[in-house]
N, C-alpha and C. Protein backbone atom coordinates (compact mmCIF):
# COMPACT_ATOMS: atom_id res chain seq x y z
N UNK A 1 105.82 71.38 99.00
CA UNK A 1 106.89 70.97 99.90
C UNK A 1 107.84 70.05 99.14
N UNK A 2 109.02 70.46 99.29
CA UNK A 2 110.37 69.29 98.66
C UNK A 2 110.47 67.92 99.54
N UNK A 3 110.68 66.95 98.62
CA UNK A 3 110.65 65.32 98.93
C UNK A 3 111.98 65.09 100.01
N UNK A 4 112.16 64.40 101.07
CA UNK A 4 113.38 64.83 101.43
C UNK A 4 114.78 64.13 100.90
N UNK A 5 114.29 63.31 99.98
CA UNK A 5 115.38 63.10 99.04
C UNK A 5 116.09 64.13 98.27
N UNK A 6 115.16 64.73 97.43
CA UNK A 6 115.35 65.81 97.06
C UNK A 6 116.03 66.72 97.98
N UNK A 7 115.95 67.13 98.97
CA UNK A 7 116.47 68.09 99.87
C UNK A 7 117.88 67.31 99.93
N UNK A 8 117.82 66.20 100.45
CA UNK A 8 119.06 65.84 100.99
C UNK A 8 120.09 66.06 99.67
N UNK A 9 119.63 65.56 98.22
CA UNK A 9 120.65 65.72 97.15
C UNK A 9 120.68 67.23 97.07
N UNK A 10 120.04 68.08 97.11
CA UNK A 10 120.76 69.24 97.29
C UNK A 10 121.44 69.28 98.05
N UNK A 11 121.57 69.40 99.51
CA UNK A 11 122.12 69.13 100.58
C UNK A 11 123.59 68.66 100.24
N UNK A 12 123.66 67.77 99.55
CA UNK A 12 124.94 66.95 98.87
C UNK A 12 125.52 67.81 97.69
N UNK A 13 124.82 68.29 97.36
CA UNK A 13 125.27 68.95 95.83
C UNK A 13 125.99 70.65 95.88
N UNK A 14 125.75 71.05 97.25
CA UNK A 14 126.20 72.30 97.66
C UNK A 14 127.26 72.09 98.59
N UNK A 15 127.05 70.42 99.32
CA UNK A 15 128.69 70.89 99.92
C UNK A 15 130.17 70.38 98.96
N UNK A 16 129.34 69.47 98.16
CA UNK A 16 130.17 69.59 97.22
C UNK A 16 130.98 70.43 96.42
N UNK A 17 130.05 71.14 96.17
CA UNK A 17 130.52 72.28 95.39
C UNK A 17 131.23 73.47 96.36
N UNK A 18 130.74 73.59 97.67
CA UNK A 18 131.61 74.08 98.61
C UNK A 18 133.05 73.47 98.75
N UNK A 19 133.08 72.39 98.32
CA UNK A 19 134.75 71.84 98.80
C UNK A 19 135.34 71.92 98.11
N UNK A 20 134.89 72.06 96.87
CA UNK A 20 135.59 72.07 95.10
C UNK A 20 135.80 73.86 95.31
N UNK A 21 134.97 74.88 95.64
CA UNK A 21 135.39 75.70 95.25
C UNK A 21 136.72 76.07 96.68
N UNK A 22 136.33 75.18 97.08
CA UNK A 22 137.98 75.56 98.63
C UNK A 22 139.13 74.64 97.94
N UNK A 23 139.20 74.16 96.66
CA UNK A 23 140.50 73.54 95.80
C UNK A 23 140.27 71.49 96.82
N UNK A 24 139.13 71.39 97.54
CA UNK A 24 139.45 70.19 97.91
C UNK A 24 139.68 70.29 99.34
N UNK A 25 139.97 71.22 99.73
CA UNK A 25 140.74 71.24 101.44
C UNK A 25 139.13 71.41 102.29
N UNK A 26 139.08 70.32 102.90
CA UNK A 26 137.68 70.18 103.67
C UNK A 26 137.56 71.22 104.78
N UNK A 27 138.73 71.93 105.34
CA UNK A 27 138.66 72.99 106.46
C UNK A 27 138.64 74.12 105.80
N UNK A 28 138.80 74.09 104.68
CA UNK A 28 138.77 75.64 103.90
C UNK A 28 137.25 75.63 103.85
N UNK A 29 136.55 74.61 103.33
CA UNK A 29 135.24 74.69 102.85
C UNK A 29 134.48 75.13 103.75
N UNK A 30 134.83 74.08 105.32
CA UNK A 30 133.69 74.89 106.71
C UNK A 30 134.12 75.73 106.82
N UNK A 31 135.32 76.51 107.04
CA UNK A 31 135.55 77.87 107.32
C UNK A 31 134.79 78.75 106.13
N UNK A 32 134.71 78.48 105.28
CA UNK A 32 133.64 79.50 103.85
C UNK A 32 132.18 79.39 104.37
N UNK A 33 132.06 78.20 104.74
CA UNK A 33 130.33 77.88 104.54
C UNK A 33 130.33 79.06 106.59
N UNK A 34 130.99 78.38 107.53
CA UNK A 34 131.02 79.14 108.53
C UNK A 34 130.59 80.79 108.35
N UNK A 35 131.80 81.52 107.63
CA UNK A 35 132.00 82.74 107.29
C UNK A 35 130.90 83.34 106.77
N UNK A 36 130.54 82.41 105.69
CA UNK A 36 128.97 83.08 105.03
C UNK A 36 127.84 82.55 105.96
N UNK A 37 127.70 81.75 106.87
CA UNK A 37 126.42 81.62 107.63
C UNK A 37 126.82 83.21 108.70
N UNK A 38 127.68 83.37 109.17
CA UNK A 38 127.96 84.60 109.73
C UNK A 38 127.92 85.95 109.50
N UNK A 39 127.79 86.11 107.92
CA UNK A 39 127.75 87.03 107.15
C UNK A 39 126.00 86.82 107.06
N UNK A 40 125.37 86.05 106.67
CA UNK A 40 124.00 85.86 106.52
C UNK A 40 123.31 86.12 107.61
N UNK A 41 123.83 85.93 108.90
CA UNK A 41 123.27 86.34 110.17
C UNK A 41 123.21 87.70 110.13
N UNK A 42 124.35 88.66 109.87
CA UNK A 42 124.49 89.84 110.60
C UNK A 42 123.87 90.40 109.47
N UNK A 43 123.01 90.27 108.33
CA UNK A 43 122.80 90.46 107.09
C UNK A 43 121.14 90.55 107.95
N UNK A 44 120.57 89.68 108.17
CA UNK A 44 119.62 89.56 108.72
C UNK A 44 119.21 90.23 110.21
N UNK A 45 120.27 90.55 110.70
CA UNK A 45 120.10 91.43 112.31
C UNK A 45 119.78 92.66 111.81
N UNK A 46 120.55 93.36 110.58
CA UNK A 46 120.83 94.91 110.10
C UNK A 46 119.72 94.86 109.21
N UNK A 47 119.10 93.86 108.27
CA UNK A 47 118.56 94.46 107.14
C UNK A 47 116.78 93.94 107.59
N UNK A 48 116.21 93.17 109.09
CA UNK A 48 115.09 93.00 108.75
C UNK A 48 114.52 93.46 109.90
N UNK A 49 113.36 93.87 110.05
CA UNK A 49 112.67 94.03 111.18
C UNK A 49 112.64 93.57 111.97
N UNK A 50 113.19 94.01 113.76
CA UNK A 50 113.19 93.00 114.51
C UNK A 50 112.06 92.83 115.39
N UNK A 51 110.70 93.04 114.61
CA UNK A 51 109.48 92.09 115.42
C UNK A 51 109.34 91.49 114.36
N UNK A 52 110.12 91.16 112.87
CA UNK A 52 109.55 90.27 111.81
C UNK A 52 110.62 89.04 112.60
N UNK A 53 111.95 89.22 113.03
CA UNK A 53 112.96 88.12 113.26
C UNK A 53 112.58 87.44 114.80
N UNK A 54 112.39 88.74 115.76
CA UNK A 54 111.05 87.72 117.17
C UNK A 54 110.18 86.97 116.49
N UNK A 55 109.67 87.29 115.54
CA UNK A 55 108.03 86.67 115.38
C UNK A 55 108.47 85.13 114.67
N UNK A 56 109.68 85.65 113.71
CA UNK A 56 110.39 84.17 113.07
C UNK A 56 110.25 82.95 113.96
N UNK A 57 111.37 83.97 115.09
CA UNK A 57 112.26 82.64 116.10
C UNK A 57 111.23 82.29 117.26
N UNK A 58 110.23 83.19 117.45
CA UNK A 58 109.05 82.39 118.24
C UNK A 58 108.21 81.29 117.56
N UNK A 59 107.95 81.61 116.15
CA UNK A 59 107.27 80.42 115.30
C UNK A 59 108.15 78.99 115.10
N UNK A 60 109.39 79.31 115.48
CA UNK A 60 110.25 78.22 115.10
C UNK A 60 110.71 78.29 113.66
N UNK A 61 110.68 79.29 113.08
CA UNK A 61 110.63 79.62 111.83
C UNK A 61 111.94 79.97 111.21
């Protein structure tokens, strides 16, 4: 298991790099990080089994 320091500096180190790659503009960055959590969803509806994604979201998983 990761330390949650550790987590959190990642945590820090990716939105960083999310805002740098939006040139700095902090609404460009949530709209990217938005877009790809949306893309990662429907990525996950189409590509996995849906008694593997019930069984996820019942575990809390």
């Amino acid at each position: 298991m990761m330390h949650a320091a550790a987590r959190h500096d990642e945590l820090d180190a990716a939105v960083d790099e999310a805002v740098a790659q939006a040139g700095g503009d902090l609404l460009a960055a949530i709209r990217n990080l938005a877009r790809r959590q949306h893309e990662m969803e429907h990525r996950l509806q189409t590509e996995v089994s849906a008694g593997f994604v019930r069984r996820g979201l019942r575990d809390g998983q």
